[in-house]
N, C-alpha and C. Protein backbone atom coordinates (compact mmCIF):
# COMPACT_ATOMS: atom_id res chain seq x y z
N UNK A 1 60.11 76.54 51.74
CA UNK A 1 61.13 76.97 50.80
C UNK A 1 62.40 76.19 51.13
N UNK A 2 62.94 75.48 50.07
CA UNK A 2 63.97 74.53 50.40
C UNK A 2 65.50 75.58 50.84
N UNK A 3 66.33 75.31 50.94
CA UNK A 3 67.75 76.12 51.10
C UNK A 3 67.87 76.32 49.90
N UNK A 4 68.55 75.99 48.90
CA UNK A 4 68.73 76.25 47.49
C UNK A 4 68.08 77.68 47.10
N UNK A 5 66.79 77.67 47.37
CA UNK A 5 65.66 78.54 47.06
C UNK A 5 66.11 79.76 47.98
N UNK A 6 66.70 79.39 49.48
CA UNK A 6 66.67 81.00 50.33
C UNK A 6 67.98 81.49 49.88
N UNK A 7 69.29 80.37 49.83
CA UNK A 7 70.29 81.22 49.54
C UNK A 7 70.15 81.98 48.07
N UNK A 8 69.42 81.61 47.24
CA UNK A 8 69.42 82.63 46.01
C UNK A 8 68.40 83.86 46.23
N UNK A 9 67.63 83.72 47.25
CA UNK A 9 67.02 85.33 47.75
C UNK A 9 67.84 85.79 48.63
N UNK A 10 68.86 85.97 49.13
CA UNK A 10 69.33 85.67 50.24
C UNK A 10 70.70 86.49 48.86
N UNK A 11 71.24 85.83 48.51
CA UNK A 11 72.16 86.39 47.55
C UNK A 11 71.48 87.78 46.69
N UNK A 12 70.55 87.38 46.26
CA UNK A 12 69.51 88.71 45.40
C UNK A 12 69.91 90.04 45.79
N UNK A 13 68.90 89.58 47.38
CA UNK A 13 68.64 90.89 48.40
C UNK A 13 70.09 91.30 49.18
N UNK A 14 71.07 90.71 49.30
CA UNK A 14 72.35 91.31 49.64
C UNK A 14 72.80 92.11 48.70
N UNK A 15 73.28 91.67 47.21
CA UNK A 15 73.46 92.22 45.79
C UNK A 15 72.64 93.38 45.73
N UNK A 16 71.09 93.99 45.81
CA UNK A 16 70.22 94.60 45.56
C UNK A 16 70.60 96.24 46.81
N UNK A 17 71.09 95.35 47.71
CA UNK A 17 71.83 96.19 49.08
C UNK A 17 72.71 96.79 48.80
N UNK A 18 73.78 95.96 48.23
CA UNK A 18 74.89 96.91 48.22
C UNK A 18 75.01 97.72 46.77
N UNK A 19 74.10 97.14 45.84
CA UNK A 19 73.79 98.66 45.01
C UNK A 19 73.31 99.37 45.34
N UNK A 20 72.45 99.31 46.25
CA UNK A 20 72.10 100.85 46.72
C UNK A 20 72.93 101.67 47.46
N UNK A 21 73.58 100.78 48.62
CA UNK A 21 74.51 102.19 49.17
C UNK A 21 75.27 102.29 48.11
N UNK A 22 76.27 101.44 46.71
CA UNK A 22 77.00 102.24 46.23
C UNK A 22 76.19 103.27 45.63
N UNK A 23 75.49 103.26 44.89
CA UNK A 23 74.80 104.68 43.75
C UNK A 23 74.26 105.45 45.25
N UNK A 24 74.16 105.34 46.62
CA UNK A 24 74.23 106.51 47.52
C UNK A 24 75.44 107.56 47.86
N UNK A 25 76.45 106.23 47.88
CA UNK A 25 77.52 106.87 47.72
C UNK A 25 78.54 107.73 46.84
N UNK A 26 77.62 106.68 45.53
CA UNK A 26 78.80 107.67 44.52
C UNK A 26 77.92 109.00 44.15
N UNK A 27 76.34 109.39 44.17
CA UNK A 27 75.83 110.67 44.16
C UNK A 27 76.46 111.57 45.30
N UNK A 28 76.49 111.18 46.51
CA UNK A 28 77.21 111.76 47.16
C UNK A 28 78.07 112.37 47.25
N UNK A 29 79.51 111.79 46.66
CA UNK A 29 80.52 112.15 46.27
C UNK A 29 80.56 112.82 45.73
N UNK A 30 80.14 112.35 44.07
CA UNK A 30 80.16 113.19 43.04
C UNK A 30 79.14 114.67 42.54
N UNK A 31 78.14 114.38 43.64
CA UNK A 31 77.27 116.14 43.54
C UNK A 31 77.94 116.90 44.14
N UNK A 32 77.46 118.33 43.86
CA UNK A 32 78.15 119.19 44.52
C UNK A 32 77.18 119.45 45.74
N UNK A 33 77.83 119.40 46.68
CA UNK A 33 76.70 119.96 47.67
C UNK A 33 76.11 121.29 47.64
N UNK A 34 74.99 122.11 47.72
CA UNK A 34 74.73 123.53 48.15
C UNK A 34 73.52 123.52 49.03
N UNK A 35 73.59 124.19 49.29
CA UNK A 35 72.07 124.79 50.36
C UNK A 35 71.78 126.43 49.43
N UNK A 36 70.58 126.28 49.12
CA UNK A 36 69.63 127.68 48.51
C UNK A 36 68.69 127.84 49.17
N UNK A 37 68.50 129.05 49.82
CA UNK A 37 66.98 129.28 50.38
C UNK A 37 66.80 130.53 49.70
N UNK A 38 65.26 130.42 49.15
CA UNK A 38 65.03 131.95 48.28
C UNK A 38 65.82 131.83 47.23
N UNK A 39 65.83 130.27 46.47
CA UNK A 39 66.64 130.66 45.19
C UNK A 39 65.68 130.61 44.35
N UNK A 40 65.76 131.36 43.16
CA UNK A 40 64.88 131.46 42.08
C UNK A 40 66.05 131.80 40.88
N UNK A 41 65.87 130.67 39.80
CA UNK A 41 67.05 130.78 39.12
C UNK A 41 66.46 130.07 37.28
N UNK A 42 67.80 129.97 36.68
CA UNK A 42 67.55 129.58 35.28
C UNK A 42 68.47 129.17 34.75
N UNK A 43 68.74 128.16 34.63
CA UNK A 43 70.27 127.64 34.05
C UNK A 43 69.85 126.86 32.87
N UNK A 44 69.53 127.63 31.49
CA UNK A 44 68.77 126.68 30.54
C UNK A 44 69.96 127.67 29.15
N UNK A 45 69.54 127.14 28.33
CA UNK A 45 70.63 128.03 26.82
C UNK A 45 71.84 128.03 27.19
N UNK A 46 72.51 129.27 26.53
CA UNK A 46 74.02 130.02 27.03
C UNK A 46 73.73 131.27 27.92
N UNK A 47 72.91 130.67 29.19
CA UNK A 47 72.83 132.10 30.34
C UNK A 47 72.36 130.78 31.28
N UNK A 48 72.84 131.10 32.53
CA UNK A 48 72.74 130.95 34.11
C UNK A 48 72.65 132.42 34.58
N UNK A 49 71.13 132.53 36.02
CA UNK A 49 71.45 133.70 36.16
C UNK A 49 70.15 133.17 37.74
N UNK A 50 70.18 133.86 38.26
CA UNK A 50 69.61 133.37 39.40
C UNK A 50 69.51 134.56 41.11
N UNK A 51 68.83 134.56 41.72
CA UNK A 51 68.88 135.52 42.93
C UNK A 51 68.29 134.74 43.84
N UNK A 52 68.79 134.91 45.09
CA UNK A 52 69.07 134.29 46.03
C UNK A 52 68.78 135.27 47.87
N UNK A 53 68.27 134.38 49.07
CA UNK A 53 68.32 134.94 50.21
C UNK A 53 69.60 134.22 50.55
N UNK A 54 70.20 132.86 50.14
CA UNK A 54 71.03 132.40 51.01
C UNK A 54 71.68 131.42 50.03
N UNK A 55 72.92 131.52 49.67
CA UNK A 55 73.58 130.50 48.38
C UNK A 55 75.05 129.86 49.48
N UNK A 56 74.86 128.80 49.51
CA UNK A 56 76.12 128.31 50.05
C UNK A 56 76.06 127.10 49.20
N UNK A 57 77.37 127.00 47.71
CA UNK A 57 77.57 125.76 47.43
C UNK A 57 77.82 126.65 45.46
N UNK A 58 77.62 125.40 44.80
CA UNK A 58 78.04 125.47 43.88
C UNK A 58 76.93 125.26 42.50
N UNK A 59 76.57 126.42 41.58
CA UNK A 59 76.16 126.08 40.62
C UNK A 59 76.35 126.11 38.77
N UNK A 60 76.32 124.85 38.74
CA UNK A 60 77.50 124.74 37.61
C UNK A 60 76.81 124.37 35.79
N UNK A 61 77.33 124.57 35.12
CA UNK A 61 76.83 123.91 33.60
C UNK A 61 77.83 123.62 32.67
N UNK A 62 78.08 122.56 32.62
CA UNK A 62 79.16 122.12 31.22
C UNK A 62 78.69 122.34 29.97
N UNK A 63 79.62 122.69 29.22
CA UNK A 63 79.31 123.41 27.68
C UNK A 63 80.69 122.90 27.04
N UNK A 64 80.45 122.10 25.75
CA UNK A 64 81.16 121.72 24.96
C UNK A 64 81.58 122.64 23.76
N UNK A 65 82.78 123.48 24.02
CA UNK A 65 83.20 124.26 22.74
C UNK A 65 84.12 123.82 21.84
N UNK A 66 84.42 124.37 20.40
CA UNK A 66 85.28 123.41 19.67
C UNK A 66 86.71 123.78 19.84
N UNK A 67 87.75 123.35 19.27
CA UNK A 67 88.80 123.94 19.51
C UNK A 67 88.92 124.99 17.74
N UNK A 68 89.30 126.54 18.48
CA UNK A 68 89.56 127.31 17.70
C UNK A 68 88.63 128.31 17.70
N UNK A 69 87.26 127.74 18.79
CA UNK A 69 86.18 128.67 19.47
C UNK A 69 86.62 130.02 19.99
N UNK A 70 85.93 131.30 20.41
CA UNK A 70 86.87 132.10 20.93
C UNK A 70 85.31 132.64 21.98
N UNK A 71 85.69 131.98 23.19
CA UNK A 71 83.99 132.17 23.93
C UNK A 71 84.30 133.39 24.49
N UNK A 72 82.96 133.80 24.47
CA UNK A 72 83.06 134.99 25.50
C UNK A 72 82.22 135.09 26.65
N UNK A 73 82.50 135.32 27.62
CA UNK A 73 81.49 135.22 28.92
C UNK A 73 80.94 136.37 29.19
N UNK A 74 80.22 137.15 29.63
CA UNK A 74 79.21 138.54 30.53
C UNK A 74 78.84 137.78 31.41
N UNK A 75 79.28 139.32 32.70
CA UNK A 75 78.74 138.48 33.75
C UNK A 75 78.20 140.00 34.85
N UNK A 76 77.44 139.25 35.22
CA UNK A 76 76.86 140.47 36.60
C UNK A 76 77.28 139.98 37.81
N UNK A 77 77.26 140.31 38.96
CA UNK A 77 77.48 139.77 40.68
C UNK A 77 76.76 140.47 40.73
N UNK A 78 75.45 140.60 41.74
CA UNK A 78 75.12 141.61 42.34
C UNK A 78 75.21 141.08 44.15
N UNK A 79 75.80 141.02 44.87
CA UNK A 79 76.21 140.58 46.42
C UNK A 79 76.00 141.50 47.22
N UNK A 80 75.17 141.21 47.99
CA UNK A 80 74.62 141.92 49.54
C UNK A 80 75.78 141.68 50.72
N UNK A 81 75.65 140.01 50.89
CA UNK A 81 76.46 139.15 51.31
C UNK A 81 77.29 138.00 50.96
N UNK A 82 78.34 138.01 52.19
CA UNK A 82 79.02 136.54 51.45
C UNK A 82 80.02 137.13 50.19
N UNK A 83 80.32 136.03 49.75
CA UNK A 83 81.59 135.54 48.53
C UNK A 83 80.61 134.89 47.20
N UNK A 84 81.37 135.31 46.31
CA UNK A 84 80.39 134.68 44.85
C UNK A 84 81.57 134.85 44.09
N UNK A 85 81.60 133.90 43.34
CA UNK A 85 82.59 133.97 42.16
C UNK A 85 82.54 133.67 41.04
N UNK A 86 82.69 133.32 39.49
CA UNK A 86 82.19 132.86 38.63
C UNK A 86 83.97 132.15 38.22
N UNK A 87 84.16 131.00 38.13
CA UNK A 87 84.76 130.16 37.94
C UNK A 87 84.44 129.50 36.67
N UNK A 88 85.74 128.76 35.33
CA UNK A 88 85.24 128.03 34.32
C UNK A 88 86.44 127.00 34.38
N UNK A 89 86.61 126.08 34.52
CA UNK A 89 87.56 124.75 34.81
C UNK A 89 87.33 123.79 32.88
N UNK A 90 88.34 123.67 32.90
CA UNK A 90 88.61 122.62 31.33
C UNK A 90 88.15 120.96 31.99
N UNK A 91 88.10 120.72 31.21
CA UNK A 91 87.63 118.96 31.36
C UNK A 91 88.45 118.20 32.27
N UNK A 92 89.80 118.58 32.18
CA UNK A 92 90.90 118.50 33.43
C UNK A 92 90.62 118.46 34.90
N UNK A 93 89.76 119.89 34.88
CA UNK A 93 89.55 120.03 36.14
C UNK A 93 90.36 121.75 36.52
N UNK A 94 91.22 121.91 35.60
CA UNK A 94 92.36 122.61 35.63
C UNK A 94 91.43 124.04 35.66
N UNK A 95 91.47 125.03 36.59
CA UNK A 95 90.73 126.47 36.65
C UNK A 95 91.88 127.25 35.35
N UNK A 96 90.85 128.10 34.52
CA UNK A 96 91.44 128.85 33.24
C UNK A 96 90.86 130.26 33.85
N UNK A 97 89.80 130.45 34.35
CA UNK A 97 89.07 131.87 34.64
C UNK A 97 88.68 131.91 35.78
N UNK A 98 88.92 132.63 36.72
CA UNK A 98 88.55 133.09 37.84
C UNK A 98 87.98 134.59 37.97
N UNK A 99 86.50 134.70 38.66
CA UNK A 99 86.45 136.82 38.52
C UNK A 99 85.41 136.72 39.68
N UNK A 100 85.63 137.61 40.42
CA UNK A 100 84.97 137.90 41.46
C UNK A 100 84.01 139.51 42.15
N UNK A 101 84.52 140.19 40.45
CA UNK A 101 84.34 141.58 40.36
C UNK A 101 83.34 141.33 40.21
N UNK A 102 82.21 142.78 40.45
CA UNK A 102 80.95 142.99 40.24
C UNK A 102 80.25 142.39 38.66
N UNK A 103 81.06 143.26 37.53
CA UNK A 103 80.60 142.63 36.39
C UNK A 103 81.23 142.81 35.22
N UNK A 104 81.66 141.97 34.52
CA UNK A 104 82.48 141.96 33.05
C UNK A 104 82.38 140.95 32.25
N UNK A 105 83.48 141.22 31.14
CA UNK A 105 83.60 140.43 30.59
C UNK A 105 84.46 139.42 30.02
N UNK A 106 84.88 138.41 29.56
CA UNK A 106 86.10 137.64 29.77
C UNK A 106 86.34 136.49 29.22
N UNK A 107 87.44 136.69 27.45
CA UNK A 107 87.15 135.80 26.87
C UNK A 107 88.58 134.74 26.55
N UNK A 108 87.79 133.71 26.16
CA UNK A 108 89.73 132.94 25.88
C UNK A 108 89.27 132.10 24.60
N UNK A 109 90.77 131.64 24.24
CA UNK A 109 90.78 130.91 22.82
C UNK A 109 90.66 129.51 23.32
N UNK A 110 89.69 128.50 22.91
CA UNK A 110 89.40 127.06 23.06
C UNK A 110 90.64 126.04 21.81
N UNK A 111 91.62 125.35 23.03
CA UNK A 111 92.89 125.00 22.32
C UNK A 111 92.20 123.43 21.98
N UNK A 112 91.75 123.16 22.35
CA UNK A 112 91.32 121.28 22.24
C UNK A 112 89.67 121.21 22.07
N UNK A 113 89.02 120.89 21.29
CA UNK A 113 87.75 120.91 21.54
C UNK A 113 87.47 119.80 22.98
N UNK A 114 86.40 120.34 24.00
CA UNK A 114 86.32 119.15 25.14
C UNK A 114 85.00 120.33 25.55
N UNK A 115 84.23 119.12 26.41
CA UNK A 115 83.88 120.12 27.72
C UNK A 115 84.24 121.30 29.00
N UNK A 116 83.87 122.14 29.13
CA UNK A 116 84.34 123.53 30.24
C UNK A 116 83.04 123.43 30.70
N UNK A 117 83.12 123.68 32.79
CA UNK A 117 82.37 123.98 33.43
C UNK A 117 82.36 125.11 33.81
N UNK A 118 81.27 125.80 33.62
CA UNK A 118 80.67 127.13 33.83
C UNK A 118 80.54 127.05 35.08
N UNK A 119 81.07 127.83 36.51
CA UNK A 119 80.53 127.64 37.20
C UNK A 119 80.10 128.99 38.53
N UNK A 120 79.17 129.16 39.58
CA UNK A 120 79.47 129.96 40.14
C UNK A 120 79.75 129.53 41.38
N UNK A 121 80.70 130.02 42.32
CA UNK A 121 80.69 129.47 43.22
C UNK A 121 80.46 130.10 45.04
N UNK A 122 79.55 130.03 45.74
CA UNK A 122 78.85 131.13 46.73
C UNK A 122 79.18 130.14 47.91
N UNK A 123 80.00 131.15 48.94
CA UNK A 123 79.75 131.12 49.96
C UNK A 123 78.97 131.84 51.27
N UNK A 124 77.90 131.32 51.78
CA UNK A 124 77.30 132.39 52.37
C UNK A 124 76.89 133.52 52.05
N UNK A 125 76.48 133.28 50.94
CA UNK A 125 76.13 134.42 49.92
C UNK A 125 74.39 135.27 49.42
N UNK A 126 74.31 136.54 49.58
CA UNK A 126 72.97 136.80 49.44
C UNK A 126 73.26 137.81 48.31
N UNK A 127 72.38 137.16 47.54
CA UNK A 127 72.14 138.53 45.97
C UNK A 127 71.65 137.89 44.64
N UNK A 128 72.66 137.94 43.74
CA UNK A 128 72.55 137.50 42.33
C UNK A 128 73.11 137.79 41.37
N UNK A 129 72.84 136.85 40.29
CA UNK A 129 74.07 136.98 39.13
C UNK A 129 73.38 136.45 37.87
N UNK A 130 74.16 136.73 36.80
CA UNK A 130 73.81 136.73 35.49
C UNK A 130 74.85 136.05 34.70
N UNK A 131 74.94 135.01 34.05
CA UNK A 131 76.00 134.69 33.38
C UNK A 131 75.37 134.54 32.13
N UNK A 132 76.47 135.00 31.02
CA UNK A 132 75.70 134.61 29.52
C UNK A 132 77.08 134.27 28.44
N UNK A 133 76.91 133.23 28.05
CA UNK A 133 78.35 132.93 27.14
C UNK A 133 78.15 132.73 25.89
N UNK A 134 79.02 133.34 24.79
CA UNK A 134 78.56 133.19 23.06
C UNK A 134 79.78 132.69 22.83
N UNK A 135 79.83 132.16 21.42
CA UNK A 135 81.12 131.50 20.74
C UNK A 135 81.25 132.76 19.59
């Protein structure tokens, strides 16, 4: 194999390298981390709802409402252990709803149509929850 020939494998397989650690790195970053043991769950439609031996981390679903929407959330906690919260953040990033009570309900007016993350968020947490959202 002449030189010509290795430095262009040689260039390939460096290039081929450092895409991989980046897309390692940027999943990294950008997932949320959690640990579930004993999770058995369903995050499919307008309901997340799930029970758990051990929730440490974050589980989330973006939902695009319009502006002039008026959503409404239901929600259950049921917690043995640990912290659980049900959190909903605007496309911003910006937190609009925070609830940490056992179970209610909790609605707001959608000013901009965009994406909102649904989310729950468990620390060290043993039990389960129910989320269900309508427009």
């Amino acid at each position: 194999m002449d030189n010509r020939k290795k430095l262009i494998l040689g260039t390939v397989i460096f290039i081929g390298v450092i895409l991989i650690i980046g897309f390692t790195l940027f999943s990294t970053l950008t997932l949320e981390p959690s640990v579930k043991v004993g999770y058995v769950g369903s995050n499919a439609g307008n309901t997340i709802n799930a029970s758990f031996k051990y929730f440490d981390g974050v589980e989330s679903r973006k939902v695009k409402f319009n502006e002039g929407d008026v959503v409404t959330i239901k929600y259950a906690i049921g917690l043995e252990e640990g912290s659980l919260s049900l959190v909903v953040f605007d496309e911003k990033g910006d937190e609009i709803i925070k609830r940490s009570d056992n179970e209610g309900e909790v609605s707001f007016e959608v000013t901009e149509t965009q994406k909102y993350k649904i989310s729950l968020v468990a620390a060290k947490a043993k039990g389960n929850f129910s989320v269900k959202w309508d427009v």
